[in-house]
PDB file of N, CA and C in Angstrom:
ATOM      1  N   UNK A   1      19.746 -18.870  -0.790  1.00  0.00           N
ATOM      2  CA  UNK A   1      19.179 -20.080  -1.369  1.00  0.00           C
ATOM      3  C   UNK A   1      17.757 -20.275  -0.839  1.00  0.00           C
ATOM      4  N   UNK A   2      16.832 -20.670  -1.907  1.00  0.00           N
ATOM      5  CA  UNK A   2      15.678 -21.272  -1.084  1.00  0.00           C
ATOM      6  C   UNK A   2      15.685 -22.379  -0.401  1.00  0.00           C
ATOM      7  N   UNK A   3      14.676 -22.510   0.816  1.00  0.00           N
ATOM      8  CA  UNK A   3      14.756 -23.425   1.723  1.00  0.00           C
ATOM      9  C   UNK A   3      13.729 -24.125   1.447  1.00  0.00           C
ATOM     10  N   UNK A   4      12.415 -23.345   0.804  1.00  0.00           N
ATOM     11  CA  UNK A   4      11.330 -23.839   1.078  1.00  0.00           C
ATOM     12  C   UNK A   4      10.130 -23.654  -0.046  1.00  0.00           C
ATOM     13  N   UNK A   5      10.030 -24.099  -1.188  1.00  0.00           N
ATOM     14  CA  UNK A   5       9.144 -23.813  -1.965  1.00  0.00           C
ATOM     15  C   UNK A   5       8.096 -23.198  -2.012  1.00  0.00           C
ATOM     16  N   UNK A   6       6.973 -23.363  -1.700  1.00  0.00           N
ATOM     17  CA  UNK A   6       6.244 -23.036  -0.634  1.00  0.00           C
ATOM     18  C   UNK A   6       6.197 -21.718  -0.152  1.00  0.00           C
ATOM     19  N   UNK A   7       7.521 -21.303   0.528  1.00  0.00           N
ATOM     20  CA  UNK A   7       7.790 -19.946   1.312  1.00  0.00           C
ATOM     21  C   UNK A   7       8.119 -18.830  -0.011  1.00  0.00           C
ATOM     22  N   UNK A   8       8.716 -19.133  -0.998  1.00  0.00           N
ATOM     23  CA  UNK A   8       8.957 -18.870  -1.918  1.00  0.00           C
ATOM     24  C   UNK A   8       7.582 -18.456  -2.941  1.00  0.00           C
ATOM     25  N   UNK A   9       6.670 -18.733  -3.009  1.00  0.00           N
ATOM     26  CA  UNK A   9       5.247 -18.536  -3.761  1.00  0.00           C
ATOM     27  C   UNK A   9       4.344 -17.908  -2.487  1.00  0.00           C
ATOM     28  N   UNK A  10       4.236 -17.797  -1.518  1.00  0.00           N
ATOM     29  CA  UNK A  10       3.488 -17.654  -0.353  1.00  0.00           C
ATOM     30  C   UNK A  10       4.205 -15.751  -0.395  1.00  0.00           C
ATOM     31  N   UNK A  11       5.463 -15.089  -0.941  1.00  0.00           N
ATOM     32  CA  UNK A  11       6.033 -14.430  -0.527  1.00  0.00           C
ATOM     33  C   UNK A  11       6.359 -13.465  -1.741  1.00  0.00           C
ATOM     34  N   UNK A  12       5.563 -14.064  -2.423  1.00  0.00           N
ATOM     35  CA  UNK A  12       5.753 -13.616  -3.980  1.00  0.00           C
ATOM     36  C   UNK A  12       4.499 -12.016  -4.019  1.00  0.00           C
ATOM     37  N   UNK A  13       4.762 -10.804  -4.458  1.00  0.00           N
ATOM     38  CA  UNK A  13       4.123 -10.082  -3.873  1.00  0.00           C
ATOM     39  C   UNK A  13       2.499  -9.824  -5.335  1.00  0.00           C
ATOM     40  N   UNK A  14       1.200  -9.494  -4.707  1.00  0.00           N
ATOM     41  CA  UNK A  14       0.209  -9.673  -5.768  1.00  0.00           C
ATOM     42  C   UNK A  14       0.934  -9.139  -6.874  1.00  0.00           C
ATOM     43  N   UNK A  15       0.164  -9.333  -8.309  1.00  0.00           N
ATOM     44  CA  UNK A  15       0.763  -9.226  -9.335  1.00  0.00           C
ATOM     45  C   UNK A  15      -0.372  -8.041  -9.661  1.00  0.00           C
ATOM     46  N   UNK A  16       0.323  -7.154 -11.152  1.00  0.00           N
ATOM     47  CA  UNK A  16      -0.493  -5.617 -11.082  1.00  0.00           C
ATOM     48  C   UNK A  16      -0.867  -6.193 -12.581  1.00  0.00           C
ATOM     49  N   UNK A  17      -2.114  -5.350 -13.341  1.00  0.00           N
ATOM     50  CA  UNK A  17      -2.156  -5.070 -14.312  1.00  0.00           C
ATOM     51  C   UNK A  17      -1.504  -3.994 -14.881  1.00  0.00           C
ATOM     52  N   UNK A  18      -0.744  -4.802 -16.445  1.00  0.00           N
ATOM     53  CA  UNK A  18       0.048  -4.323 -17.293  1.00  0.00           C
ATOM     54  C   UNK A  18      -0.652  -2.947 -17.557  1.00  0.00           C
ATOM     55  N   UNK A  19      -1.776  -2.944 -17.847  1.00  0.00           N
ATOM     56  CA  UNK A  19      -2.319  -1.591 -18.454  1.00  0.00           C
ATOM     57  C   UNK A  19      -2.658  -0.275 -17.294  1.00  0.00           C
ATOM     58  N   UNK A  20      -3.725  -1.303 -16.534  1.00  0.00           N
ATOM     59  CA  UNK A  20      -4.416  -0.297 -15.781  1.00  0.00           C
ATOM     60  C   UNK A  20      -3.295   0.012 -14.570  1.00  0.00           C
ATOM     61  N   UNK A  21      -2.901  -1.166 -14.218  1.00  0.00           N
ATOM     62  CA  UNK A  21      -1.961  -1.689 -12.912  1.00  0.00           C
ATOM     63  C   UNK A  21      -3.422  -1.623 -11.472  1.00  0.00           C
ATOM     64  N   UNK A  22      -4.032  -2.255 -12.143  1.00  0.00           N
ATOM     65  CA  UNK A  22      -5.467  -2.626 -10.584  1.00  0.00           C
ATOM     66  C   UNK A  22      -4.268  -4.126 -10.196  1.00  0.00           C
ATOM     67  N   UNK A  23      -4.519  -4.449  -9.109  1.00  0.00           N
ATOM     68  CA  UNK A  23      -4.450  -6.101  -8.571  1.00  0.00           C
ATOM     69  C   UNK A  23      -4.950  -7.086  -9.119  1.00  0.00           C
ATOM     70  N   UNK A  24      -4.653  -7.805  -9.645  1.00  0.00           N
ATOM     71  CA  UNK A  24      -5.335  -8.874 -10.712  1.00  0.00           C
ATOM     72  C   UNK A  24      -5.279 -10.147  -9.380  1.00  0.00           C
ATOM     73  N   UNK A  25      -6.641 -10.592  -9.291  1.00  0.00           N
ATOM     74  CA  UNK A  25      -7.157 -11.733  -8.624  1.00  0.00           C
ATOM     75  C   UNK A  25      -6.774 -13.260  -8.641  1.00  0.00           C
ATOM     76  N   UNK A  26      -5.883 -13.471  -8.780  1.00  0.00           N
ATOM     77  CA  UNK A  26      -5.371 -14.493  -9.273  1.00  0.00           C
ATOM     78  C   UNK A  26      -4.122 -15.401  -9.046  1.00  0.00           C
ATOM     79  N   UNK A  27      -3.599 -16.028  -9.062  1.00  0.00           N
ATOM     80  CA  UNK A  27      -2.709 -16.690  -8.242  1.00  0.00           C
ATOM     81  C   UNK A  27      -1.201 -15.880  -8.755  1.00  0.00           C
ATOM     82  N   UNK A  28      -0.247 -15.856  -8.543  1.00  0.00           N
ATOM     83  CA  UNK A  28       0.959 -15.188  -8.663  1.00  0.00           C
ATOM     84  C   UNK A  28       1.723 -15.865  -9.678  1.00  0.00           C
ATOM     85  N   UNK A  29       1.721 -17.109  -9.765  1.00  0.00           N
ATOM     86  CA  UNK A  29       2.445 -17.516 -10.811  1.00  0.00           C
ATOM     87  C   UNK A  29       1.929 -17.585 -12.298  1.00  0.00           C
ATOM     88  N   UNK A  30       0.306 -17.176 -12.311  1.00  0.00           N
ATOM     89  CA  UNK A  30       0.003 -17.082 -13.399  1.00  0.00           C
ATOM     90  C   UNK A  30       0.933 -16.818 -14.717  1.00  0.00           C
ATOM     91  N   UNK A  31       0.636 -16.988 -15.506  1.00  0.00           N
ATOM     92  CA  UNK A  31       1.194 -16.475 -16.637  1.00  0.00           C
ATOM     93  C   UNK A  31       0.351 -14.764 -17.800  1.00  0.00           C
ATOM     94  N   UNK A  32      -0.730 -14.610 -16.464  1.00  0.00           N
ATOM     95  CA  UNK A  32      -1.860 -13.652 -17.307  1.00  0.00           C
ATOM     96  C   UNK A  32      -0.699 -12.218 -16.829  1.00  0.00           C
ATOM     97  N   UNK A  33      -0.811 -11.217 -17.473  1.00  0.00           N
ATOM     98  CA  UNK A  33      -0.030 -10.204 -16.962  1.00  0.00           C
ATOM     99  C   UNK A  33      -1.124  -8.673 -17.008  1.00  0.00           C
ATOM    100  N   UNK A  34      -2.133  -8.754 -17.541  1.00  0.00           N
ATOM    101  CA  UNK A  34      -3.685  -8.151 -17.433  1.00  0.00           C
ATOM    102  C   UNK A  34      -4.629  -8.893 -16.888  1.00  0.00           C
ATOM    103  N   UNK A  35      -5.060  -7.690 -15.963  1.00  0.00           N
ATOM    104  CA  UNK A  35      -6.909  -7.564 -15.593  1.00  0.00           C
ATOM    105  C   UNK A  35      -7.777  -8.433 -16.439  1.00  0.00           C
ATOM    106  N   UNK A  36      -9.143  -8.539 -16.264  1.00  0.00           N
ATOM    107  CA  UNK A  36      -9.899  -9.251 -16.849  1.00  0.00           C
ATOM    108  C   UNK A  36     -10.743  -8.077 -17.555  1.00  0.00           C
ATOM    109  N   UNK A  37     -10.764  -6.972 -17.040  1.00  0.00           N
ATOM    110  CA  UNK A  37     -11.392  -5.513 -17.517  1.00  0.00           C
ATOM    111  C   UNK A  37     -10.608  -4.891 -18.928  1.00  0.00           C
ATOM    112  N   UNK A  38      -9.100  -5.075 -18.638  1.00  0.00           N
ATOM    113  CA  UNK A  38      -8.185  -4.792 -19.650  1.00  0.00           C
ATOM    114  C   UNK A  38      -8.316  -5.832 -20.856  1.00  0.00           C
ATOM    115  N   UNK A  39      -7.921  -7.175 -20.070  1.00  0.00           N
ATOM    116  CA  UNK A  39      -8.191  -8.397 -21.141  1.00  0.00           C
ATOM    117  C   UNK A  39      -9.497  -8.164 -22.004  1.00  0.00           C
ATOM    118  N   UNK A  40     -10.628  -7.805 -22.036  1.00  0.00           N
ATOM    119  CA  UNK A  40     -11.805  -7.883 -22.199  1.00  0.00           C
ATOM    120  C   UNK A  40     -11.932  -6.602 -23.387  1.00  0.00           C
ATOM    121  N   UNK A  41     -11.476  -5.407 -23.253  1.00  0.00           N
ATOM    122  CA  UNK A  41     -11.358  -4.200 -24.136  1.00  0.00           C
ATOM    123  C   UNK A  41     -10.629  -4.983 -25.230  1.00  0.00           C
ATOM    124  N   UNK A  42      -9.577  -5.782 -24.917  1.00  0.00           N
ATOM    125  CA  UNK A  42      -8.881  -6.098 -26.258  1.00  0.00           C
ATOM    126  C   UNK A  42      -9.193  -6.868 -27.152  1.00  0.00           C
ATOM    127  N   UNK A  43     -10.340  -7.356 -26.759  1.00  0.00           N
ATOM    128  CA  UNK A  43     -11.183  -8.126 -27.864  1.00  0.00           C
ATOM    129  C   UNK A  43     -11.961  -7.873 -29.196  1.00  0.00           C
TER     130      UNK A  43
END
């Protein structure tokens, strides 16, 4: 069970880009699942 909200997002591990899989800069719970490099080609 969680204890601690908080500990729970703090523990959450960086998130990858879908395409390239680089580290996307950005907070973990985002909802973005691409880069800004990837995002950007698909335009």
């Amino acid at each position: 069970m969680i204890t601690n909200i908080v500990e729970f997002f703090k523990n959450l591990p960086p998130k990858q880009c879908a395409s390239c899989g680089s580290h996307i800069e950005e907070q973990h719970d985002c909802y973005s699942n691409t880069c800004t490099t990837c995002a950007s080609k698909d335009l």
